[in-house]
Protein backbone atom coordinates (compact mmCIF):
# COMPACT_ATOMS: atom_id res chain seq x y z
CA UNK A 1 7.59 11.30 14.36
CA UNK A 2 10.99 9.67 13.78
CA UNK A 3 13.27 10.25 10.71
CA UNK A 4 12.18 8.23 8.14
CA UNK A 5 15.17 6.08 6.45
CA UNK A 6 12.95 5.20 2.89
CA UNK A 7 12.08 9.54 2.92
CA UNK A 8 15.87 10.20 3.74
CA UNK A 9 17.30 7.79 0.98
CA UNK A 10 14.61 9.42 -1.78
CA UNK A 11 15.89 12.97 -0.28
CA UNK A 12 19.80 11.93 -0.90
CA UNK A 13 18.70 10.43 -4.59
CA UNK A 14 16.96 13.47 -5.41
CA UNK A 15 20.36 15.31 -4.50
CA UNK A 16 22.64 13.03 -6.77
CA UNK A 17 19.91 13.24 -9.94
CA UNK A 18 20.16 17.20 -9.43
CA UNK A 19 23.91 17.22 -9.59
CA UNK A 20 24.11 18.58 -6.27
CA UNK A 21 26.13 17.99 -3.21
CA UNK A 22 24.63 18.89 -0.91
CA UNK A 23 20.92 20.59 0.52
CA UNK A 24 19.58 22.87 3.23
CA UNK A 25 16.90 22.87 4.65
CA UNK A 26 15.67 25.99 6.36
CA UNK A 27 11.94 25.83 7.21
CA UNK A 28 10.92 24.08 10.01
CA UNK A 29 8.00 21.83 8.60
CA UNK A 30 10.67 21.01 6.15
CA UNK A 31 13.26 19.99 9.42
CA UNK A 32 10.06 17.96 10.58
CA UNK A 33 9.81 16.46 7.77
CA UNK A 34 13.10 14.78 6.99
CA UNK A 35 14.35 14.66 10.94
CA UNK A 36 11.20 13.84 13.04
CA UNK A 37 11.92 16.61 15.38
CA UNK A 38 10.66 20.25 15.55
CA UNK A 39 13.38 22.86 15.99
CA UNK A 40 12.54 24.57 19.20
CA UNK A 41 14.71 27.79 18.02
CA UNK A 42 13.82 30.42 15.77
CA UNK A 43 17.20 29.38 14.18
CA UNK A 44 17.38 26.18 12.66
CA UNK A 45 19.16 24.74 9.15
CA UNK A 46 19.56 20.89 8.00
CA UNK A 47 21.94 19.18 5.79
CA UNK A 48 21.87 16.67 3.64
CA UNK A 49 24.48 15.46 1.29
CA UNK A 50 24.58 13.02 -1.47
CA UNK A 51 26.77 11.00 0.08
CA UNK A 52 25.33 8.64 2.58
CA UNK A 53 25.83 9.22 6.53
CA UNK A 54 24.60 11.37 9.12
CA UNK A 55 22.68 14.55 8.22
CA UNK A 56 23.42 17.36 10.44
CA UNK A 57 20.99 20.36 12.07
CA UNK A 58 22.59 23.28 12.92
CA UNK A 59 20.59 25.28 15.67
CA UNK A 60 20.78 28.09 17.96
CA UNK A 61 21.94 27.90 21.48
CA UNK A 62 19.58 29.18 24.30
């Protein structure tokens, strides 16, 4: 499963209509879900901003 741009672009509005800047995502079904890719840590955050551009995982490394 790749990142879907249409799920991405409804993620980033649902940012801006909350007021927010910016999200994290900390679950992994929810990494899955917006980035196509399972987090093969047991530490692993996403973030998405309002603005668009790339998101950015942060992970564990080992």
């Amino acid at each position: 499963m790749r990142a879907d741009k249409e799920r991405i672009k409804r993620l980033r509005l649902a940012i801006r209509q909350a007021k927010l800047d910016a999200i994290i995502l900390r679950l992994p079904e929810n990494i899955v879900m917006s980035f196509g890719t399972w987090p093969m840590v047991g530490f692993s955050y996403a973030v998405f901003t309002a603005k668009d551009g790339p998101a950015a995982v942060v992970a564990a490394e080992g």
